[in-house]
N, C-alpha and C. Protein backbone atom coordinates (compact mmCIF):
# COMPACT_ATOMS: atom_id res chain seq x y z
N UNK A 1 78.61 113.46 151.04
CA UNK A 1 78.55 114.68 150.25
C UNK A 1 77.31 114.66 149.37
N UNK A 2 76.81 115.82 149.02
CA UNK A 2 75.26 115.62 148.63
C UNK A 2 75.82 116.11 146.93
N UNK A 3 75.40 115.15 146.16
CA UNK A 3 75.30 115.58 144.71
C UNK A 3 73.75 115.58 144.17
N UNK A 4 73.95 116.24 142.76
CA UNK A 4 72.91 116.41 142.41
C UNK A 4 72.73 116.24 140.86
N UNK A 5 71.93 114.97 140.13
CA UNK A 5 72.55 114.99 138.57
C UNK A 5 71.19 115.42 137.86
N UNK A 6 71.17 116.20 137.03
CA UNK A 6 70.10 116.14 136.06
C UNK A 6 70.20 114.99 135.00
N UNK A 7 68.99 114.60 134.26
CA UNK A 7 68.76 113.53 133.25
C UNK A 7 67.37 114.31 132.85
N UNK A 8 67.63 113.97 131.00
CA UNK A 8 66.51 113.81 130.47
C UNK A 8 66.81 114.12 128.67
N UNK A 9 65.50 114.36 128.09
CA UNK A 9 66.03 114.84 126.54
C UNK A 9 66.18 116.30 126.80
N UNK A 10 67.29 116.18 125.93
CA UNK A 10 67.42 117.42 125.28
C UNK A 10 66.93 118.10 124.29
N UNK A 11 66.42 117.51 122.98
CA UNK A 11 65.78 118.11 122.08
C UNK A 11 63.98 117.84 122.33
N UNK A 12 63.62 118.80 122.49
CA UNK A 12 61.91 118.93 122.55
C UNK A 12 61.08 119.49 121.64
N UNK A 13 60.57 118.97 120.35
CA UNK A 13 59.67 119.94 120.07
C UNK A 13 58.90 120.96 120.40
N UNK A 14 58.80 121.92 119.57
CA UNK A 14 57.57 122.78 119.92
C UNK A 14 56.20 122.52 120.20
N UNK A 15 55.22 122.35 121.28
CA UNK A 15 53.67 122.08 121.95
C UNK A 15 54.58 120.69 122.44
N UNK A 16 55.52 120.53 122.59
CA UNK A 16 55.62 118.67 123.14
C UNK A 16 56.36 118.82 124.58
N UNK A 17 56.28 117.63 125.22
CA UNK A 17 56.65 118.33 126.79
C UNK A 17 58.18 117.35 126.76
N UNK A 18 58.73 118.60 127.85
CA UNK A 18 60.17 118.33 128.31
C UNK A 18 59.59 117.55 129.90
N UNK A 19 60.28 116.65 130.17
CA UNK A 19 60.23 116.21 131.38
C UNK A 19 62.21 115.19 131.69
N UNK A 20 62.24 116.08 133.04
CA UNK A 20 63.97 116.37 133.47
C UNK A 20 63.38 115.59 135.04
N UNK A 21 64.67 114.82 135.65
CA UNK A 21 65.01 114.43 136.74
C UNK A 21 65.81 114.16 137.12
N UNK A 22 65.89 114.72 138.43
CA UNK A 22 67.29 115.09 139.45
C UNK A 22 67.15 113.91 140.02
N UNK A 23 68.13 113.32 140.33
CA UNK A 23 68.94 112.21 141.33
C UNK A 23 69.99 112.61 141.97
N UNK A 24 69.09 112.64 143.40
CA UNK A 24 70.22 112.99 144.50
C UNK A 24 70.95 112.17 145.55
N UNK A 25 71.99 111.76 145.22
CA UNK A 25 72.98 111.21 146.35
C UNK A 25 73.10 111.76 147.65
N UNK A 26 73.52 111.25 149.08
CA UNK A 26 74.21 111.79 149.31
C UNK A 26 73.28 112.76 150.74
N UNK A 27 71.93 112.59 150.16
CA UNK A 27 70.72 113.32 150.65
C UNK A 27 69.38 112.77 150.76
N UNK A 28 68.14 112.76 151.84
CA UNK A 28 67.47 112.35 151.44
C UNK A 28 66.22 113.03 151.80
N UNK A 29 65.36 113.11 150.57
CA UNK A 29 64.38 114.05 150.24
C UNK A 29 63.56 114.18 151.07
N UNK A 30 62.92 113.94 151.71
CA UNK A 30 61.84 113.69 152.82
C UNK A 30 62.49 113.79 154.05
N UNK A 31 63.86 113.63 154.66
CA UNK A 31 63.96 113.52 155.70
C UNK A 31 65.15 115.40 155.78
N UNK A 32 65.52 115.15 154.77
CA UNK A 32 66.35 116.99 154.82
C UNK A 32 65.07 117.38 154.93
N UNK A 33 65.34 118.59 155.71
CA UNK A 33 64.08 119.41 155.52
C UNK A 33 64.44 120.98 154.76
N UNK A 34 64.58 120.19 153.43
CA UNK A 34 65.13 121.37 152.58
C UNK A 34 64.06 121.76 151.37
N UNK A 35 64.49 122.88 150.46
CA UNK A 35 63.51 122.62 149.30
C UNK A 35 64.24 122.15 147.97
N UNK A 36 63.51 121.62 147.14
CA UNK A 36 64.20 120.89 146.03
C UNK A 36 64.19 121.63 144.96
N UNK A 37 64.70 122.12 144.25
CA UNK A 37 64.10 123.45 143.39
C UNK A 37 64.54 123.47 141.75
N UNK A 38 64.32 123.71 141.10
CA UNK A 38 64.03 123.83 139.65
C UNK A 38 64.35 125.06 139.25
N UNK A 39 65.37 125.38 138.61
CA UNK A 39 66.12 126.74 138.14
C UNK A 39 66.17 126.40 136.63
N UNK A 40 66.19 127.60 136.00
CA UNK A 40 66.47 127.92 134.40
C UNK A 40 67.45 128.73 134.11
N UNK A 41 68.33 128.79 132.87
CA UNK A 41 69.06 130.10 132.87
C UNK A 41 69.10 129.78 130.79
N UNK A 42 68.00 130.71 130.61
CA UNK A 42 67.97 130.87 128.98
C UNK A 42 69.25 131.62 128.40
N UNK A 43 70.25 131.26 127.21
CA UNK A 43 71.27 132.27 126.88
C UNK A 43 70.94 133.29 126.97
N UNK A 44 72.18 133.99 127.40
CA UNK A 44 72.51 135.42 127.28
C UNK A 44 71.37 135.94 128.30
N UNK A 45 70.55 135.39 129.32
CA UNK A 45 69.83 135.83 130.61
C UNK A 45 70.25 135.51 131.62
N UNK A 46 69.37 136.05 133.13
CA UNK A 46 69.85 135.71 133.87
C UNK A 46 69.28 134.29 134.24
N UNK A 47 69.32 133.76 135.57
CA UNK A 47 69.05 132.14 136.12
C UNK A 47 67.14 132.71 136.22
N UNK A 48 66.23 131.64 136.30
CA UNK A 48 65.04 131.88 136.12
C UNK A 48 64.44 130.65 137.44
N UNK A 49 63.44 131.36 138.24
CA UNK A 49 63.11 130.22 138.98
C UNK A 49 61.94 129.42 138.47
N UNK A 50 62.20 128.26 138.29
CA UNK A 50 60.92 127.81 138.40
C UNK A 50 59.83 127.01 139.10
N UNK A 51 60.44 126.53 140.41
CA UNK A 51 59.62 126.13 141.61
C UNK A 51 60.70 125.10 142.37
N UNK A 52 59.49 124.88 143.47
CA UNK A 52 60.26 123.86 144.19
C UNK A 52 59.34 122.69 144.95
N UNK A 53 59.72 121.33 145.25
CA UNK A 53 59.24 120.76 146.41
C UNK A 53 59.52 120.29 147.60
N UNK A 54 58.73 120.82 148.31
CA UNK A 54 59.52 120.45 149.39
C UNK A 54 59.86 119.11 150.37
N UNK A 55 60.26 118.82 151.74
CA UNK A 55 60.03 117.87 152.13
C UNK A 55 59.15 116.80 152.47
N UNK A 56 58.03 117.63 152.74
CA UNK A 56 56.74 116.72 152.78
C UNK A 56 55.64 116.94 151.46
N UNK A 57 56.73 117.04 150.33
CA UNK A 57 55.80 116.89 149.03
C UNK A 57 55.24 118.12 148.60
N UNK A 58 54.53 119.14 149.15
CA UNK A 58 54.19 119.93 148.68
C UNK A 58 55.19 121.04 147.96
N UNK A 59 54.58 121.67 146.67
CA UNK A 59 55.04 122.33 145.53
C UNK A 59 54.28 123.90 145.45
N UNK A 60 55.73 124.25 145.11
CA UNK A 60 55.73 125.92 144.78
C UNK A 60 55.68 126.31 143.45
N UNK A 61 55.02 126.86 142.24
CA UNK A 61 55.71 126.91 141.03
C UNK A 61 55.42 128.75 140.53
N UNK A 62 56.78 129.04 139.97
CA UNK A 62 56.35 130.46 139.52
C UNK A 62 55.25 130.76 138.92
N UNK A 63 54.88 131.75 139.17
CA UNK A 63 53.30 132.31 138.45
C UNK A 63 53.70 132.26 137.04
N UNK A 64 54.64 132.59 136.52
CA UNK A 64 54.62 132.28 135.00
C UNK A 64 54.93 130.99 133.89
N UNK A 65 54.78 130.70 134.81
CA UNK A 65 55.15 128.93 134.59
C UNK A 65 54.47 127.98 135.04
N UNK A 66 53.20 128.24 135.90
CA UNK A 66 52.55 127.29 136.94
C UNK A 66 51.60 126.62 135.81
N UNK A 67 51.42 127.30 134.57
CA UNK A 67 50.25 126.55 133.92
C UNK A 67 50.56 125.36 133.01
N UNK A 68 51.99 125.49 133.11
CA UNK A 68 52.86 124.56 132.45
C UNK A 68 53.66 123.30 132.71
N UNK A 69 53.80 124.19 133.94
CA UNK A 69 55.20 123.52 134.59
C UNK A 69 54.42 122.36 136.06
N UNK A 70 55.05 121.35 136.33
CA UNK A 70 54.41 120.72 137.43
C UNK A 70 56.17 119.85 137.70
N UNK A 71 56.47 119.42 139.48
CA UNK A 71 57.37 119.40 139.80
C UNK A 71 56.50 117.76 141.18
N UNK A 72 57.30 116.45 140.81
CA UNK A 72 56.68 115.55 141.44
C UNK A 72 58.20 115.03 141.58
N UNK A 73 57.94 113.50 142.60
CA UNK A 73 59.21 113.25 142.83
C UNK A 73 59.00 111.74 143.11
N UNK A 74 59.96 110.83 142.87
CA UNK A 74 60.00 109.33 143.53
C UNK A 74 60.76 109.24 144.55
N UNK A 75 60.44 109.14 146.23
CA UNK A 75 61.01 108.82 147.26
C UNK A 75 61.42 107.91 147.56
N UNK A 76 61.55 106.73 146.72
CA UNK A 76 61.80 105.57 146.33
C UNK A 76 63.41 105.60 145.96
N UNK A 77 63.49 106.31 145.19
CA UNK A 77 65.02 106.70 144.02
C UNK A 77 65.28 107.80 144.57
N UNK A 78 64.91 108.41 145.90
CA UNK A 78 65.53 109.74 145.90
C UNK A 78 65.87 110.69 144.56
N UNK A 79 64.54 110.74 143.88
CA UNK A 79 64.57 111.39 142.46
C UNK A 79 63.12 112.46 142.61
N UNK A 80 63.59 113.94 141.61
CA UNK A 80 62.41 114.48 141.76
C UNK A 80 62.63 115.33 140.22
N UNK A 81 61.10 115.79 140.08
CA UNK A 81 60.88 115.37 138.01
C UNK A 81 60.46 116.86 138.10
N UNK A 82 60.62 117.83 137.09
CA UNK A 82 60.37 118.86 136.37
C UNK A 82 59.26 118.16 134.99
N UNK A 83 58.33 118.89 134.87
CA UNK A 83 57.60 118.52 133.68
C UNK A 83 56.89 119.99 133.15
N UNK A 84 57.43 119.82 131.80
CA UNK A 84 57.34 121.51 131.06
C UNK A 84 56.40 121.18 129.67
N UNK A 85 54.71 121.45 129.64
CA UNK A 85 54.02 121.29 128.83
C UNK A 85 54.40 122.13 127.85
N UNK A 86 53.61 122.01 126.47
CA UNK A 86 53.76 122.93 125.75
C UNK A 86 54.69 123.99 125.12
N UNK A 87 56.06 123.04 125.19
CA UNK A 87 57.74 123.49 124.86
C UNK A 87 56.97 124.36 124.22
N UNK A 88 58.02 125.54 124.17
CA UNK A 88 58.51 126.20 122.71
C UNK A 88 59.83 127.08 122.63
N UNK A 89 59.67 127.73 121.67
CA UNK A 89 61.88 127.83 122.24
C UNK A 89 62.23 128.52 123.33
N UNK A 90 61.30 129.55 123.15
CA UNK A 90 61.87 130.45 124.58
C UNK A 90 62.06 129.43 125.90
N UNK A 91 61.48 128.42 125.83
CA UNK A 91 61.73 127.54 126.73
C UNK A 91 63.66 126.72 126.73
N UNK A 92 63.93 127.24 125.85
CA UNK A 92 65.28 126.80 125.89
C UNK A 92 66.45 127.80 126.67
N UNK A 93 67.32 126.31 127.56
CA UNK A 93 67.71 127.17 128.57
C UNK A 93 68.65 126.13 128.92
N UNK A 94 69.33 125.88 130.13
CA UNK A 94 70.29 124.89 130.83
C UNK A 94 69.32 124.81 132.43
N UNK A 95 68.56 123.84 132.12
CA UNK A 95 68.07 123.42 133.61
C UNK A 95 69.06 122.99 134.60
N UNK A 96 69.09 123.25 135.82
CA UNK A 96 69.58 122.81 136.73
C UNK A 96 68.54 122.68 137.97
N UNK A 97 68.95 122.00 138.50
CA UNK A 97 68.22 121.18 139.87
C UNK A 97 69.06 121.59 141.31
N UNK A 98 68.69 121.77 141.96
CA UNK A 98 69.33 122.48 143.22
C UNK A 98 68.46 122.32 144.41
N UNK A 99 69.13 121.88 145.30
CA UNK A 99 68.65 122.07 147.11
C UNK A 99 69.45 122.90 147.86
N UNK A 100 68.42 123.44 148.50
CA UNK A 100 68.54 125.03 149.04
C UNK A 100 69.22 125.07 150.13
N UNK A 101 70.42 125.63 150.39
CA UNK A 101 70.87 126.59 149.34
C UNK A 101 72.07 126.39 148.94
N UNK A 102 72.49 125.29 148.91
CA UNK A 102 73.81 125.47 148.51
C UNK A 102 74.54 124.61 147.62
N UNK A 103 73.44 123.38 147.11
CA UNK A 103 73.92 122.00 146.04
C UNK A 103 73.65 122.41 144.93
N UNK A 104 74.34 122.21 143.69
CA UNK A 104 73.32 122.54 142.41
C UNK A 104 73.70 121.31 141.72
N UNK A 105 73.03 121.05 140.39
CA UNK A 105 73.31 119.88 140.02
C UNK A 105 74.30 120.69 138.77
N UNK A 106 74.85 119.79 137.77
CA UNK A 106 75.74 120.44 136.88
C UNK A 106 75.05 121.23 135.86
N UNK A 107 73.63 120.79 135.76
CA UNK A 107 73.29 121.72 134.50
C UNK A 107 73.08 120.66 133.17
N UNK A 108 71.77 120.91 132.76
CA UNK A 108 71.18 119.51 131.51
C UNK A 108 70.80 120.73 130.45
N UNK A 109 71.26 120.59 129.26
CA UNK A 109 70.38 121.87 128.27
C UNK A 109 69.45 121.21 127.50
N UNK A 110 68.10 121.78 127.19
CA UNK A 110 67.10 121.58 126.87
C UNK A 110 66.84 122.66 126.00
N UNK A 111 66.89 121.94 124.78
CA UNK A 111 66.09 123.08 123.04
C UNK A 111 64.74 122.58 122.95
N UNK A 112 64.18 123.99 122.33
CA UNK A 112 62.37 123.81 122.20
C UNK A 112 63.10 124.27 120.67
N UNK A 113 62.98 122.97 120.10
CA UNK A 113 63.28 122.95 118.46
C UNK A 113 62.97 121.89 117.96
N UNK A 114 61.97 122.30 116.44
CA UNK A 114 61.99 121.11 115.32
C UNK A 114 63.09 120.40 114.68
């Protein structure tokens, strides 16, 4: 059965970077030929995409987020990393980690707060 866990901090300053990673059981990154993907859902909005990578490494990231955001992975640990420069609150949200289309991980919340 394929799980999916997020890890990382939760509290991030403002200009300081959030960096989150999924560990997936169950599955393995390079050989699924799936995409690995990076979702947001800020309160009281809807879910927000913010990219993905795929099996042979290469990365997708939303246009509004690409200058920020970068998405790498260890094939080693079957683990793959979200990295969010330049927190600030609107960046606060419940990340989740998901392979397409149908695993999600439980959901890690992340504040852009002093």
């Amino acid at each position: 059965q394929v799980q999916l866990q997020e890890s990382g901090l939760g509290l991030v300053k403002p200009s300081q970077t959030a960096f989150l990673t999924c560990t997936v059981s169950g599955a393995t990154l390079t050989i699924d030929k799936s995409w690995w993907s990076w979702i947001r859902q800020p309160p009281g909005k809807p879910l927000e995409y913010i990219g993905f990578i795929d099996w042979t490494g290469g990365t997708t990231l939303s246009p509004a987020l690409k200058s920020r955001a970068s998405i790498s992975w260890d094939t080693s640990k079957d683990q793959f990393s979200l990295q969010l420069n330049a927190v600030t609150p609107e960046d606060t949200a419940v990340y989740y980690c998901h392979k397409h289309s149908t695993y999600w991980g439980q959901g890690t919340q992340v504040t852009g707060s002093s």
